[in-house]
PDB file of N, CA and C in Angstrom:
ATOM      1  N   UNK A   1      17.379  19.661 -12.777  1.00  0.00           N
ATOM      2  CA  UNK A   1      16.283  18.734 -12.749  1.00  0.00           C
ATOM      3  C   UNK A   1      16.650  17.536 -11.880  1.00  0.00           C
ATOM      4  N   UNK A   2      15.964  17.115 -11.095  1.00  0.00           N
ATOM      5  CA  UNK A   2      16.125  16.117 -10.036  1.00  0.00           C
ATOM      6  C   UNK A   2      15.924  14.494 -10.842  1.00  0.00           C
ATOM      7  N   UNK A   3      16.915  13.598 -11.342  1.00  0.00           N
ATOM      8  CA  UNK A   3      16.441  12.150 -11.588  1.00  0.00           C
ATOM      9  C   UNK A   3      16.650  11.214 -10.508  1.00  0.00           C
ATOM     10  N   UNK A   4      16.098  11.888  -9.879  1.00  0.00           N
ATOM     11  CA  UNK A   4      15.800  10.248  -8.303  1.00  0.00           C
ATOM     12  C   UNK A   4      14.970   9.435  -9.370  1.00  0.00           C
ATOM     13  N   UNK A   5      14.516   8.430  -9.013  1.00  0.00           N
ATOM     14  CA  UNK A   5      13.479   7.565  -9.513  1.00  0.00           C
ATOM     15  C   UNK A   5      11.930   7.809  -9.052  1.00  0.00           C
ATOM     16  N   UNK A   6      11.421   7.747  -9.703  1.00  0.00           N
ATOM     17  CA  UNK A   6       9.837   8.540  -9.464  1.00  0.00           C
ATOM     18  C   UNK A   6       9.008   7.158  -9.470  1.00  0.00           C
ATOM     19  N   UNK A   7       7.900   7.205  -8.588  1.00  0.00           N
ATOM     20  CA  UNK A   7       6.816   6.519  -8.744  1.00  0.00           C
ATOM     21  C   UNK A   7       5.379   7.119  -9.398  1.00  0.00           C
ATOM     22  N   UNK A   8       4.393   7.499  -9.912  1.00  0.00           N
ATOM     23  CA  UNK A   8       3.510   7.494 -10.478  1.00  0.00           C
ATOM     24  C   UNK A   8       2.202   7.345  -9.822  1.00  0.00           C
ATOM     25  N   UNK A   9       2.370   8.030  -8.296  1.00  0.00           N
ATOM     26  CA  UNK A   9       0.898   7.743  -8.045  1.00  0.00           C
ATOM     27  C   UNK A   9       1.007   8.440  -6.643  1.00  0.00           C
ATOM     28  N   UNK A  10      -0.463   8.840  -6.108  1.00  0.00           N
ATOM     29  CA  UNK A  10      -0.707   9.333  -5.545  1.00  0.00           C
ATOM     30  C   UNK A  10      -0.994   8.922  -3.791  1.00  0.00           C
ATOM     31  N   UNK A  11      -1.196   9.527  -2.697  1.00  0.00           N
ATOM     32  CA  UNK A  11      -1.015   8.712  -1.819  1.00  0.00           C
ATOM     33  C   UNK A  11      -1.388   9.637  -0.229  1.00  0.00           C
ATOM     34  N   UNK A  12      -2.325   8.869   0.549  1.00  0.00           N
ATOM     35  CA  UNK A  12      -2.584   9.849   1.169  1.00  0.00           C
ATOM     36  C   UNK A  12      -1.711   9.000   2.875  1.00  0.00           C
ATOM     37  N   UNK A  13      -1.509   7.614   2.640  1.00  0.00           N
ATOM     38  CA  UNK A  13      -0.376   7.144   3.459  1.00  0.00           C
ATOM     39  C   UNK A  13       0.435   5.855   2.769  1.00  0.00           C
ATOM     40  N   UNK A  14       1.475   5.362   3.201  1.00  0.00           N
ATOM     41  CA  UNK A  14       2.345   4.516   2.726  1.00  0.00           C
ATOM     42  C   UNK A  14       2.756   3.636   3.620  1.00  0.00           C
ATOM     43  N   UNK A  15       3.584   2.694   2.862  1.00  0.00           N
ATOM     44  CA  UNK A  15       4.265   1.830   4.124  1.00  0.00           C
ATOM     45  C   UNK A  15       5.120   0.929   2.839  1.00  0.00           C
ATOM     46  N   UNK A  16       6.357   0.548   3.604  1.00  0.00           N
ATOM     47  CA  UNK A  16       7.445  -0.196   2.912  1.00  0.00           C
ATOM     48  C   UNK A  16       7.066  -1.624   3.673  1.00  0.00           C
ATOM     49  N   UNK A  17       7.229  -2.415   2.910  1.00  0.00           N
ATOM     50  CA  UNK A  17       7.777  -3.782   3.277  1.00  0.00           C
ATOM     51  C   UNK A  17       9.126  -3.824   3.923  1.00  0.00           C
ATOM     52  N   UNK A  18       9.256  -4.840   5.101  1.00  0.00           N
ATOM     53  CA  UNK A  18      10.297  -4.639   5.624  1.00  0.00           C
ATOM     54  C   UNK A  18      12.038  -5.053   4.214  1.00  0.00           C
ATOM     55  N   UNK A  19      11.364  -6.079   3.483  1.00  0.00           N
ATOM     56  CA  UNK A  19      12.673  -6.464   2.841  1.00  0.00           C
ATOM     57  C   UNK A  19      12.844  -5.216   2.123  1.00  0.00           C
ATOM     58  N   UNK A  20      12.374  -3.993   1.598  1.00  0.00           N
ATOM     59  CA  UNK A  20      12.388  -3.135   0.773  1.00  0.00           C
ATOM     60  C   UNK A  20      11.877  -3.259  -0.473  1.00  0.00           C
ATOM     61  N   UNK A  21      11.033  -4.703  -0.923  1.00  0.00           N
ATOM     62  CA  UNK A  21      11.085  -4.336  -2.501  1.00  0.00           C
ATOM     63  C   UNK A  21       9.385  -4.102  -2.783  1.00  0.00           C
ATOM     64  N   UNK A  22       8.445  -3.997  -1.905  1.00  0.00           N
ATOM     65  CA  UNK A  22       6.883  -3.511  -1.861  1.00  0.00           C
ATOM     66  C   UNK A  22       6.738  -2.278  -1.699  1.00  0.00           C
ATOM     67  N   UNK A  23       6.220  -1.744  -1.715  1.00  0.00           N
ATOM     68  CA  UNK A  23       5.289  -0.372  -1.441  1.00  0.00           C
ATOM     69  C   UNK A  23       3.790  -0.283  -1.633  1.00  0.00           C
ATOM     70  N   UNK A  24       2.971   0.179  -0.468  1.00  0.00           N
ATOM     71  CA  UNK A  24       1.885  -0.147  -0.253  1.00  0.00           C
ATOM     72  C   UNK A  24       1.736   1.088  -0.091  1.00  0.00           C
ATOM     73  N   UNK A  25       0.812   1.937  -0.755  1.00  0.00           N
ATOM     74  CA  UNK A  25       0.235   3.192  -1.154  1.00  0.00           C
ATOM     75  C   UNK A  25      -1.325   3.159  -0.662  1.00  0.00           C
ATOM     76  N   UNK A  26      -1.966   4.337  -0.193  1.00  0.00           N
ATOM     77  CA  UNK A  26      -3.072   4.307   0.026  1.00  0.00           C
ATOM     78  C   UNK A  26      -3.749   5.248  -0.439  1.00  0.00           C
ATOM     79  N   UNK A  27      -5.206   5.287  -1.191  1.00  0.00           N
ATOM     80  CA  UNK A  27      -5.277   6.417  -1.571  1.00  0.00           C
ATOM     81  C   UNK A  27      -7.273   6.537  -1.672  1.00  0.00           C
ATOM     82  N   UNK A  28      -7.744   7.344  -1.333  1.00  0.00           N
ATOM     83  CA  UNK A  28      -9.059   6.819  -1.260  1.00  0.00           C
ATOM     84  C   UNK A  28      -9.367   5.568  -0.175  1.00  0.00           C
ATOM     85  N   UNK A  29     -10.296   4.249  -0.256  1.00  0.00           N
ATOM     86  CA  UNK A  29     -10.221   3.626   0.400  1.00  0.00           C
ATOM     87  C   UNK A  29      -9.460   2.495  -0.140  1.00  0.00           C
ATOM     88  N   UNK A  30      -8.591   2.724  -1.372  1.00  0.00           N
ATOM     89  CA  UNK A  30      -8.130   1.741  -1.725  1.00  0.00           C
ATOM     90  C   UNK A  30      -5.916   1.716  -1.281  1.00  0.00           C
ATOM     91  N   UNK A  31      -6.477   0.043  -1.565  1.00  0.00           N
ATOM     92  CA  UNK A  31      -4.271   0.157  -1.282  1.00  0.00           C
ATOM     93  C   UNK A  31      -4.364  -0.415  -2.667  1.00  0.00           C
ATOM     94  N   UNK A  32      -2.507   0.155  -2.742  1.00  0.00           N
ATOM     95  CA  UNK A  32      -2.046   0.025  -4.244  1.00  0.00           C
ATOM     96  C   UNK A  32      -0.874  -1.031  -3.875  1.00  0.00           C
ATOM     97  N   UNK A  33      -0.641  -1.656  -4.259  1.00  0.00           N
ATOM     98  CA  UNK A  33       0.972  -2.221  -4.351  1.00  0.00           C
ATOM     99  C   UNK A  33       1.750  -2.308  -4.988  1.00  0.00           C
ATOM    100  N   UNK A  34       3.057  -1.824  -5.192  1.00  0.00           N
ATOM    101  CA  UNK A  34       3.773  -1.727  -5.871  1.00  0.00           C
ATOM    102  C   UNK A  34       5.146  -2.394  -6.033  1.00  0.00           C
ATOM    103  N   UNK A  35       6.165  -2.973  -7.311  1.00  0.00           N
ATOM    104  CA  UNK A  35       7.340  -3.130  -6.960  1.00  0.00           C
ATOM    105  C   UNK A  35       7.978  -2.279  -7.298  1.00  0.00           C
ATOM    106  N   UNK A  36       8.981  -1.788  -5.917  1.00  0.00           N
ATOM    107  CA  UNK A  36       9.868  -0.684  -6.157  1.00  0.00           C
ATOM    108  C   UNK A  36      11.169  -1.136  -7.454  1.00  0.00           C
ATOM    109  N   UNK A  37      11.585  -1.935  -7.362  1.00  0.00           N
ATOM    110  CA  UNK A  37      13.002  -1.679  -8.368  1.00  0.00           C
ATOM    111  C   UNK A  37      12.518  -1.861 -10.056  1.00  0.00           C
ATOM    112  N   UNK A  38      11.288  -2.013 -10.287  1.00  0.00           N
ATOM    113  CA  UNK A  38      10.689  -1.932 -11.350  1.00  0.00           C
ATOM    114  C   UNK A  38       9.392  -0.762 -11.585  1.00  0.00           C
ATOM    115  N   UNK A  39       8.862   0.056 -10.506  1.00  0.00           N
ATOM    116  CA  UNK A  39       7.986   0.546 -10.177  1.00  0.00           C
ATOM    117  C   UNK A  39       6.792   0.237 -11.164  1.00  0.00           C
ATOM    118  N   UNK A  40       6.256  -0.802 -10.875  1.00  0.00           N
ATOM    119  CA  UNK A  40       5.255  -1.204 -11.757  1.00  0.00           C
ATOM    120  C   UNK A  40       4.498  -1.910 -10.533  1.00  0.00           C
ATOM    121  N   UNK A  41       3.089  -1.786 -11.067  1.00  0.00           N
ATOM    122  CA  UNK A  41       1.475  -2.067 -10.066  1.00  0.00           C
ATOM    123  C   UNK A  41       1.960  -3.130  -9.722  1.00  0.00           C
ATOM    124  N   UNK A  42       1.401  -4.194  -8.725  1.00  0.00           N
ATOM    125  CA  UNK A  42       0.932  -5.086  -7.846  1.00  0.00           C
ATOM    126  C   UNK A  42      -0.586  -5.432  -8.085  1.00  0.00           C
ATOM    127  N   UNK A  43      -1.083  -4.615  -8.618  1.00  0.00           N
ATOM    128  CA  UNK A  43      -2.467  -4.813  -8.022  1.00  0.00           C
ATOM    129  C   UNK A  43      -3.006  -3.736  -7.162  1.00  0.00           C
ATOM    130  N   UNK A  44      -4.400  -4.125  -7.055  1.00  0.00           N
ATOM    131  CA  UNK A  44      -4.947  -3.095  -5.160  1.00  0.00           C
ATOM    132  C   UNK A  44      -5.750  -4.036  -4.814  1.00  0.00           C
ATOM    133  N   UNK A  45      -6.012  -3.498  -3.766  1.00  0.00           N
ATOM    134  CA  UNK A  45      -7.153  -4.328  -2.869  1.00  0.00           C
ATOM    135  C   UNK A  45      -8.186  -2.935  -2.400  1.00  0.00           C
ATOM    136  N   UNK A  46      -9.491  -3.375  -2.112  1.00  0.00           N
ATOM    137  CA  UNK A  46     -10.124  -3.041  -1.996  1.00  0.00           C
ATOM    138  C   UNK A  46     -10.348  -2.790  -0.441  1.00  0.00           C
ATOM    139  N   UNK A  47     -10.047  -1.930  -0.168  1.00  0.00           N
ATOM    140  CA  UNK A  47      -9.918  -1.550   2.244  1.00  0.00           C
ATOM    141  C   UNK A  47     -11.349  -0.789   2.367  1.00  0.00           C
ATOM    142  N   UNK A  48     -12.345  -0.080   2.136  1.00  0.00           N
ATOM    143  CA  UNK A  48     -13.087   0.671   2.615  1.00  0.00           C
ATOM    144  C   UNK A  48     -13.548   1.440   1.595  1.00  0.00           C
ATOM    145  N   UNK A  49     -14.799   1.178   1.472  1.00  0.00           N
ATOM    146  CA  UNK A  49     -15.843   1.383   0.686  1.00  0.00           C
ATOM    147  C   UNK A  49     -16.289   3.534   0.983  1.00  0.00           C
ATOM    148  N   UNK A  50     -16.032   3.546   2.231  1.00  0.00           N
ATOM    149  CA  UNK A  50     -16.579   4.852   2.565  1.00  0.00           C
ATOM    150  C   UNK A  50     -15.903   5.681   2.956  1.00  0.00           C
ATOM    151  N   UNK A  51     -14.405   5.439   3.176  1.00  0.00           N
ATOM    152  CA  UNK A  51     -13.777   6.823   3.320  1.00  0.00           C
ATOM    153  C   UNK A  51     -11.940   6.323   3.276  1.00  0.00           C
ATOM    154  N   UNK A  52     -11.141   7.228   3.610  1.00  0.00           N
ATOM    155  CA  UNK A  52      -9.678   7.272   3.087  1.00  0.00           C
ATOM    156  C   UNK A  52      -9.309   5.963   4.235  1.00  0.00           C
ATOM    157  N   UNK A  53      -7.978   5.586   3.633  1.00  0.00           N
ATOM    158  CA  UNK A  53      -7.493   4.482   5.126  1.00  0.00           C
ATOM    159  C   UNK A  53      -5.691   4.732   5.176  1.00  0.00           C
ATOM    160  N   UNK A  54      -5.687   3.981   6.481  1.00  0.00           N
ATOM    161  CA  UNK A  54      -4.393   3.924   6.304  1.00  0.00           C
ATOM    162  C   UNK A  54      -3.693   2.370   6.107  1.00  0.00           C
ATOM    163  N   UNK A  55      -2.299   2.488   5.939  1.00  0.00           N
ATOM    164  CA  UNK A  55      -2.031   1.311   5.211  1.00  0.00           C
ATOM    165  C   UNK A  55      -0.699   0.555   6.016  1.00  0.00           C
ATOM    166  N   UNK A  56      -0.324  -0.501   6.248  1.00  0.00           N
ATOM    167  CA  UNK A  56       0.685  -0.859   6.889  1.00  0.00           C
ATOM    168  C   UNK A  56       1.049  -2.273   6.428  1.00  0.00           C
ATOM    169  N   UNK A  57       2.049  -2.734   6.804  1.00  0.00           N
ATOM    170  CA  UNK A  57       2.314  -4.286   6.340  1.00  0.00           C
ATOM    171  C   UNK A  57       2.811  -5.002   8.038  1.00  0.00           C
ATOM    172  N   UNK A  58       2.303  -5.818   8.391  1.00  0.00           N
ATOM    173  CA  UNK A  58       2.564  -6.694  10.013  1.00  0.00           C
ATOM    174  C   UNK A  58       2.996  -8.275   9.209  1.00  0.00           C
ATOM    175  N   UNK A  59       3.329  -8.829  10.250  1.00  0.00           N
ATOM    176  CA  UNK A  59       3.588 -10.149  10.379  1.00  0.00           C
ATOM    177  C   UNK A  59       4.668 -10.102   9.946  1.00  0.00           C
ATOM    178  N   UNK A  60       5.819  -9.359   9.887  1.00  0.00           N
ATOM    179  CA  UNK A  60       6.964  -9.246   9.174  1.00  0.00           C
ATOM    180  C   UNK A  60       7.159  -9.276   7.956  1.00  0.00           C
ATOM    181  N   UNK A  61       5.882  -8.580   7.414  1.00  0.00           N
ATOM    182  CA  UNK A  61       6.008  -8.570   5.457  1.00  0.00           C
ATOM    183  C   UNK A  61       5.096  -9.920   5.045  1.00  0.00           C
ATOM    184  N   UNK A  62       4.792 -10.381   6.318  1.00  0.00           N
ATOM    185  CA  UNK A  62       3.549 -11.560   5.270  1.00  0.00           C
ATOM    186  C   UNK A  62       2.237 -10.782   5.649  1.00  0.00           C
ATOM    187  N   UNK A  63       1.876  -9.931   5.853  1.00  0.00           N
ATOM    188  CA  UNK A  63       0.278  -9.231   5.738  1.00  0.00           C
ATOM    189  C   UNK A  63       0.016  -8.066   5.630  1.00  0.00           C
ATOM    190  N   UNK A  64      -0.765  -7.697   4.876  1.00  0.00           N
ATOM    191  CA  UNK A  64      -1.330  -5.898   4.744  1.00  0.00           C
ATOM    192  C   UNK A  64      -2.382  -5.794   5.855  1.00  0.00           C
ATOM    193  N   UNK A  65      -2.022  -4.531   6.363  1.00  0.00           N
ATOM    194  CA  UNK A  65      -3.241  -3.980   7.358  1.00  0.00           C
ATOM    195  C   UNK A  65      -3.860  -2.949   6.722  1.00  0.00           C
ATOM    196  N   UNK A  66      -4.532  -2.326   7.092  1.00  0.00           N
ATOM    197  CA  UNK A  66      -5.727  -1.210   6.125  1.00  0.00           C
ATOM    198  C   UNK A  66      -6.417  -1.116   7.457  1.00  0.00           C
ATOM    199  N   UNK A  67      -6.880   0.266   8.334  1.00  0.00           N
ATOM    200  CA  UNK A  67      -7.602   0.973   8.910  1.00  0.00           C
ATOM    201  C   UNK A  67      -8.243   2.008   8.593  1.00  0.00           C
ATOM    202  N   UNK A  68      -9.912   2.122   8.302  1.00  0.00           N
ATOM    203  CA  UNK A  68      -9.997   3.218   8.453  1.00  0.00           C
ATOM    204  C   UNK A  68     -11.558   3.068   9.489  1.00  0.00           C
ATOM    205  N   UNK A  69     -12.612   4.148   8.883  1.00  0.00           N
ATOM    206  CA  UNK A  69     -13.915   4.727   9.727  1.00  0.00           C
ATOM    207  C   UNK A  69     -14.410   3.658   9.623  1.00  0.00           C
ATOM    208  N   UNK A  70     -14.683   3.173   8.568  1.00  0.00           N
ATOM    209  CA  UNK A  70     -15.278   1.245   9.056  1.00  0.00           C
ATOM    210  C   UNK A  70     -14.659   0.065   9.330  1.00  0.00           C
ATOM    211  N   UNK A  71     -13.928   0.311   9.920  1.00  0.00           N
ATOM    212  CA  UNK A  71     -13.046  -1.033  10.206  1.00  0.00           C
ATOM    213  C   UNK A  71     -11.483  -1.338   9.964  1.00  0.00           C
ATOM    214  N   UNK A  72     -11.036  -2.434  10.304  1.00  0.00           N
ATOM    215  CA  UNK A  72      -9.942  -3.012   9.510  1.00  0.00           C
ATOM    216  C   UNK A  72     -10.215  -4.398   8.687  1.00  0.00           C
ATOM    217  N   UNK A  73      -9.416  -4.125   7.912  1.00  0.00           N
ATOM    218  CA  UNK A  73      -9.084  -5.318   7.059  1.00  0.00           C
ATOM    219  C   UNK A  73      -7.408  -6.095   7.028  1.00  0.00           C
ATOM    220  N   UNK A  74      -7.514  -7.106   7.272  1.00  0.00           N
ATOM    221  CA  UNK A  74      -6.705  -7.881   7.227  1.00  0.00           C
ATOM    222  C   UNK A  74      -6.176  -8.772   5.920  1.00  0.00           C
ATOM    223  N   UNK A  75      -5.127  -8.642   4.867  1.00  0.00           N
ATOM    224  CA  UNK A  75      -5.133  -9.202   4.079  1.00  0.00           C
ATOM    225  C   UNK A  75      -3.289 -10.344   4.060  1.00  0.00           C
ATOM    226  N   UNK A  76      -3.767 -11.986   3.948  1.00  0.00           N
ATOM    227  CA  UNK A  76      -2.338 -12.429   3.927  1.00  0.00           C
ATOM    228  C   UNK A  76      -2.398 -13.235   2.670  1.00  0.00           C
ATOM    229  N   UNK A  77      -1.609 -12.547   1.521  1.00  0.00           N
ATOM    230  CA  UNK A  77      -1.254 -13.736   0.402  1.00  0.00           C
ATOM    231  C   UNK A  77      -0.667 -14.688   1.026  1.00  0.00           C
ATOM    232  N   UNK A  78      -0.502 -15.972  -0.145  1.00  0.00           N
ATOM    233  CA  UNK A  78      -0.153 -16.771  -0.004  1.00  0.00           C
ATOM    234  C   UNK A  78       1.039 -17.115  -0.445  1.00  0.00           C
TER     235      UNK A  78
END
């Protein structure tokens, strides 16, 4: 039996934060976020109402990107 550490969710693209401790899951039109060394939610955000997206983090880990058939979205916490 394999005990790597498992995450709990599904995903049709991903993306790491550069420091390593995010994970940004995409699934539907929504992103998930996650912290890896606890693997517990973040939250989601809401990317696209009408179809799957993809998911990325720019600005060097200060912003989520989200592309899909309608657009992009740009998201920067604070």
């Amino acid at each position: 039996m394999d005990s790597s550490p498992r995450l709990d969710a599904s995903a049709s693209d991903l993306a790491l934060i550069p420091d390593g401790k995010t994970l940004a899951t995409a699934t539907g039109g929504t992103v998930n976020l996650w912290e890896l060394k606890t693997r517990t939610s973040l939250g989601n955000l809401r990317g696209s109402w009408y179809s799957g997206i993809f998911v990325d983090f720019g600005l060097k880990g200060r912003a989520i990107v989200a592309a899909s058939s309608d657009g992009l979205r740009l998201w920067q916490p604070k």
